[in-house]
C-alpha atoms as a PDB file:
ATOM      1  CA  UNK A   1     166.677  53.938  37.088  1.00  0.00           C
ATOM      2  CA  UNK A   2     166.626  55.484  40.506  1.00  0.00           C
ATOM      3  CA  UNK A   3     168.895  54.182  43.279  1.00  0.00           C
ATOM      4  CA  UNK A   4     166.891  55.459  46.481  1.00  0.00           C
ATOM      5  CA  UNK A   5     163.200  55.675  47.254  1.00  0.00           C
ATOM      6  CA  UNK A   6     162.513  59.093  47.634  1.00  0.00           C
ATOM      7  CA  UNK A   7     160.602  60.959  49.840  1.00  0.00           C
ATOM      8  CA  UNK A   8     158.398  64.162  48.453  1.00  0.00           C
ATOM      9  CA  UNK A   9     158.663  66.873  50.786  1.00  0.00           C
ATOM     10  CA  UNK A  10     158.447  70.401  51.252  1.00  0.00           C
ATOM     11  CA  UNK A  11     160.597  72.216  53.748  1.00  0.00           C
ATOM     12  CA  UNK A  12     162.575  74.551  53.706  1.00  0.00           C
ATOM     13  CA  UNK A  13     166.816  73.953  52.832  1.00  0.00           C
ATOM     14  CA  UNK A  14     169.195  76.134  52.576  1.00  0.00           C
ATOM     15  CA  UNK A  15     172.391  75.449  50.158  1.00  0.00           C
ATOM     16  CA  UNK A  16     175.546  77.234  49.748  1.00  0.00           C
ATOM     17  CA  UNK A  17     177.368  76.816  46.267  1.00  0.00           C
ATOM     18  CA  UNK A  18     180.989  76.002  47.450  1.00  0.00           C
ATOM     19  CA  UNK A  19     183.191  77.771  47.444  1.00  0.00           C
ATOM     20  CA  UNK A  20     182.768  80.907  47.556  1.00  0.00           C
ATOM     21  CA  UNK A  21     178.604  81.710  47.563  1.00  0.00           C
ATOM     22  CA  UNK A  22     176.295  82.627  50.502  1.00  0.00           C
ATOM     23  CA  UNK A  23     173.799  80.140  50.983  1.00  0.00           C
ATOM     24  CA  UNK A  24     170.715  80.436  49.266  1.00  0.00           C
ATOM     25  CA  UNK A  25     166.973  79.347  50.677  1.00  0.00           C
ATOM     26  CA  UNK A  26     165.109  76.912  48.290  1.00  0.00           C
ATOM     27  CA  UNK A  27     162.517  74.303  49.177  1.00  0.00           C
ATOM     28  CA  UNK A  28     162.751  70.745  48.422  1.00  0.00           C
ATOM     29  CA  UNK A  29     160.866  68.467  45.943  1.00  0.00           C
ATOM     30  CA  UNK A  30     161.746  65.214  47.449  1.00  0.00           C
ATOM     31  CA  UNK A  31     165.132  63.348  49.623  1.00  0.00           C
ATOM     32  CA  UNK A  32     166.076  59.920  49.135  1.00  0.00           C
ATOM     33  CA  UNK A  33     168.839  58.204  50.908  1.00  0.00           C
ATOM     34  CA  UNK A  34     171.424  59.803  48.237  1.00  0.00           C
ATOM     35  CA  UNK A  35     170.395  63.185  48.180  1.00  0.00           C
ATOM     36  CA  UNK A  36     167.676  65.500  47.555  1.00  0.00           C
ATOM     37  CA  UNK A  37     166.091  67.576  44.505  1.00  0.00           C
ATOM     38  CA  UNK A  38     164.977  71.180  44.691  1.00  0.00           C
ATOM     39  CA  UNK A  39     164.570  74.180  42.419  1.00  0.00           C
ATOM     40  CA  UNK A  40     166.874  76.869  41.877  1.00  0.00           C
ATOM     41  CA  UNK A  41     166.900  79.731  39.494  1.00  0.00           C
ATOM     42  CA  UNK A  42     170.208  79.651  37.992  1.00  0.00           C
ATOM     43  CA  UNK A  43     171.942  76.309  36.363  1.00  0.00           C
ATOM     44  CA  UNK A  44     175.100  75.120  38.586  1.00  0.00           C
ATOM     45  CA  UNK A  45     177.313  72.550  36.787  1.00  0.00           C
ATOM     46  CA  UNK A  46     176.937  68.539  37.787  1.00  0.00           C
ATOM     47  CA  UNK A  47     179.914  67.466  40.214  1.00  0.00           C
ATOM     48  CA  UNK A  48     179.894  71.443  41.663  1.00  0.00           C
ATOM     49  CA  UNK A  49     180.492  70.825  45.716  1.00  0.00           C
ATOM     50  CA  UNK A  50     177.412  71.994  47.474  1.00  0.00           C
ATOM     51  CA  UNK A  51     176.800  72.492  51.721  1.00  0.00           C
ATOM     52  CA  UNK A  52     173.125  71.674  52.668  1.00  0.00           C
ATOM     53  CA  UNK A  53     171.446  72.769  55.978  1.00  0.00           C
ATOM     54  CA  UNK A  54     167.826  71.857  56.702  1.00  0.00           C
ATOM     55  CA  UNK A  55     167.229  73.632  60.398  1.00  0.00           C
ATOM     56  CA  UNK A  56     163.337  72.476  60.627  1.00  0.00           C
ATOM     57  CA  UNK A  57     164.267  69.792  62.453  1.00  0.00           C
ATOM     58  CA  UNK A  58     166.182  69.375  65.698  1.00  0.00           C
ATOM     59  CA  UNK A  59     168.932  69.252  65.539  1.00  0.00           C
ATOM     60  CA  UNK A  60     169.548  70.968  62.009  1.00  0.00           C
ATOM     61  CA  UNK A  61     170.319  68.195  59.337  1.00  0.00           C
ATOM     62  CA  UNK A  62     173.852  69.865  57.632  1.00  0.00           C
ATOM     63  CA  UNK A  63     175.760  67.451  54.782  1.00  0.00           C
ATOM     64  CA  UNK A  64     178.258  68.177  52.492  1.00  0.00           C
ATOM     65  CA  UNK A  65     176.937  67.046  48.727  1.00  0.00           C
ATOM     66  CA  UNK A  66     177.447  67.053  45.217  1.00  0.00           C
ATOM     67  CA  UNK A  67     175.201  68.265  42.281  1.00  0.00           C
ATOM     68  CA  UNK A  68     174.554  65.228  40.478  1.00  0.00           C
ATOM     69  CA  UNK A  69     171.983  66.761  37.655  1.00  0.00           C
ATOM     70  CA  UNK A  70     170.694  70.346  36.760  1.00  0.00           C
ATOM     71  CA  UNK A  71     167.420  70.302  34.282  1.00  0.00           C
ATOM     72  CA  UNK A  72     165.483  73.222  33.287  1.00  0.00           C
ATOM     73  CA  UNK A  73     162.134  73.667  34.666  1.00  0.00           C
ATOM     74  CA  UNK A  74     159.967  75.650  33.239  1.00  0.00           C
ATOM     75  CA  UNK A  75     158.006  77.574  36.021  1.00  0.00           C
ATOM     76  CA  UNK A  76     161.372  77.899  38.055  1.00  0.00           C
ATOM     77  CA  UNK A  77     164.113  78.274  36.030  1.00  0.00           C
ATOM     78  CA  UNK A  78     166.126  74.742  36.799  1.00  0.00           C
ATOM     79  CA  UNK A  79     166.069  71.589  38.979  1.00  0.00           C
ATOM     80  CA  UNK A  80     168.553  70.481  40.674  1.00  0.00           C
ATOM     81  CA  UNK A  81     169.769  67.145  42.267  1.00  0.00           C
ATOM     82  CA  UNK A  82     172.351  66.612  44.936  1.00  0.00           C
ATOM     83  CA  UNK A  83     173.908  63.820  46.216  1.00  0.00           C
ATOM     84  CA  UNK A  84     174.843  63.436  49.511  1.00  0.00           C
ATOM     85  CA  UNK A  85     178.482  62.770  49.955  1.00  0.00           C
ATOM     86  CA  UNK A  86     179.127  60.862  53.619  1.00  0.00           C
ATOM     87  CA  UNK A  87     176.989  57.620  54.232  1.00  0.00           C
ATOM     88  CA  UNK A  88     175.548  58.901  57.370  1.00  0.00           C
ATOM     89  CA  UNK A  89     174.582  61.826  56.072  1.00  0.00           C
ATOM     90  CA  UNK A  90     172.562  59.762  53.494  1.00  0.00           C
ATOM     91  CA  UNK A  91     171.088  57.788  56.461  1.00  0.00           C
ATOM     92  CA  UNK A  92     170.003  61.109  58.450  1.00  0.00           C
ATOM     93  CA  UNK A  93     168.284  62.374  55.296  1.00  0.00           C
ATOM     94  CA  UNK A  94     165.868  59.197  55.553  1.00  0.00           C
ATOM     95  CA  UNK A  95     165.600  60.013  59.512  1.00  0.00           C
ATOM     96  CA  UNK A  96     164.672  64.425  58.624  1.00  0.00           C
ATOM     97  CA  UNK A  97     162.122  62.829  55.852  1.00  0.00           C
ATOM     98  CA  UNK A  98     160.546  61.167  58.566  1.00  0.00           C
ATOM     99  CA  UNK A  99     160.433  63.981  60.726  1.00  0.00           C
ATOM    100  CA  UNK A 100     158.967  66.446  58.224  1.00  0.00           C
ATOM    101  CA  UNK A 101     156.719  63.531  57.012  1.00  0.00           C
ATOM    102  CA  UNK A 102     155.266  63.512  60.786  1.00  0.00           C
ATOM    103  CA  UNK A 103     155.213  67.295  60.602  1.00  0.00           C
ATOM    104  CA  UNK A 104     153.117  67.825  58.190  1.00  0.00           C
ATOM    105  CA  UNK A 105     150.919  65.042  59.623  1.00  0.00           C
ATOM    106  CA  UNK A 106     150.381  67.246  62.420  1.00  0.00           C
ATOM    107  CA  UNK A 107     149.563  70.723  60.257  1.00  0.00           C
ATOM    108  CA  UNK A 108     146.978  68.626  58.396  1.00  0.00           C
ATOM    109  CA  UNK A 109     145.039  67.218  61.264  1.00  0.00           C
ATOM    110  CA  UNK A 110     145.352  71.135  63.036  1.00  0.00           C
ATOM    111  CA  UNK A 111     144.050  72.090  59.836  1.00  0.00           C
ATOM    112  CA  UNK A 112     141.178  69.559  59.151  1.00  0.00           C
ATOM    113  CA  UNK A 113     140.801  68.322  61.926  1.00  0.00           C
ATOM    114  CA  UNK A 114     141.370  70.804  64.540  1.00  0.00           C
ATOM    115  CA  UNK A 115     142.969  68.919  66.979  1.00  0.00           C
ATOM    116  CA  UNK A 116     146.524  70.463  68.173  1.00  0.00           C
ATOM    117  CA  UNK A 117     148.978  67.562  68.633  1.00  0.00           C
ATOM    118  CA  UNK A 118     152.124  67.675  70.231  1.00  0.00           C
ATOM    119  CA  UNK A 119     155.139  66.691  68.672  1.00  0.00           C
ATOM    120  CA  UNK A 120     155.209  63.411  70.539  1.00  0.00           C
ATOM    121  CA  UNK A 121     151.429  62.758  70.039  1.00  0.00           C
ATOM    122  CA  UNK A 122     151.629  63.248  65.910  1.00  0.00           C
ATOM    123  CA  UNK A 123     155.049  61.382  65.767  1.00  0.00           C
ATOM    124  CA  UNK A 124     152.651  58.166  67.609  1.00  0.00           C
ATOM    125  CA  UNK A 125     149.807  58.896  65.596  1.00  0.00           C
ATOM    126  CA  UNK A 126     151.658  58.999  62.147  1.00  0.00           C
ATOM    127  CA  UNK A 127     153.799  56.071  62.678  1.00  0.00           C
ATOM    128  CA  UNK A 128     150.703  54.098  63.725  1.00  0.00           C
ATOM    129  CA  UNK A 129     148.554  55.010  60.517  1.00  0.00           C
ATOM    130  CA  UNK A 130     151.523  56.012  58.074  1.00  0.00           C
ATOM    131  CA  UNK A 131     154.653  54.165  58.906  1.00  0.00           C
ATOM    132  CA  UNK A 132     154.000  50.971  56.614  1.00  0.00           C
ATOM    133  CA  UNK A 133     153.897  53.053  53.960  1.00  0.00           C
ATOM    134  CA  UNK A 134     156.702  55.161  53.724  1.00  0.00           C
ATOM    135  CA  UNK A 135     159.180  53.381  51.732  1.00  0.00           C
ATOM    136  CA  UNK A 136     162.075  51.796  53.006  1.00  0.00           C
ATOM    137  CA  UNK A 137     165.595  52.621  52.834  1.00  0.00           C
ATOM    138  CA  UNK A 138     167.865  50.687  50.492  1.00  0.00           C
END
């Protein structure tokens, strides 16, 4: 049974393998308040330290994690969970869902809508129309 609401999201993340690999670029499935899931296309062992920067948002969300689970997927080789190590960093996860929640908010009404919101304009819009239903933290 899952711990943390999560969030499904697609932005970009980058993650570097401690200790000694380059960050790679991967997208995310989803965050929750413990972590975050995204695809990968090699296996990396559960409990294998991991540094995660998503720089979408301002400022760049950076946390040291954990792997918590690797399962193969079969379009893209494996899945792979993190956990998020520091408490705050947990919390700030919930905060850069929001923001990429409200970002794609504003894409989608450019894109069906065409109306080009500012930043400050979607973020009111969304959290008028969408903010009662994205979960809450636990």
């Amino acid at each position: 049974m899952r711990q943390f609401t999560r969030h499904v999201i697609d932005v970009p993340v980058r993650v570097g393998f401690a200790p000694d690999d380059h960050p790679g670029a991967f997208h995310t499935r989803d965050v929750g308040q413990g972590g975050l899931a995204f695809r990968c296309s090699c296996a990396v062992p559960a409990g294998r330290p991991v540094d995660v920067c998503i720089d979408c948002v301002e400022p760049p969300f950076h946390a040291h994690a954990q792997v918590a689970w690797c399962r193969p997927h079969p379009v893209s080789g494996y899945e792979l969970g993190v956990r998020f190590l520091d408490a705050d960093d947990a919390f700030r996860a919930r905060m850069v869902a929001q923001v990429c929640a409200i970002e794609d908010y504003r894409r989608s009404v450019r894109r069906t809508q065409g109306r080009d919101l500012a930043p400050e304009e979607a973020a009111a819009e969304w959290i008028e129309r969408h903010a009662a239903d994205f979960p809450p933290a636990h």
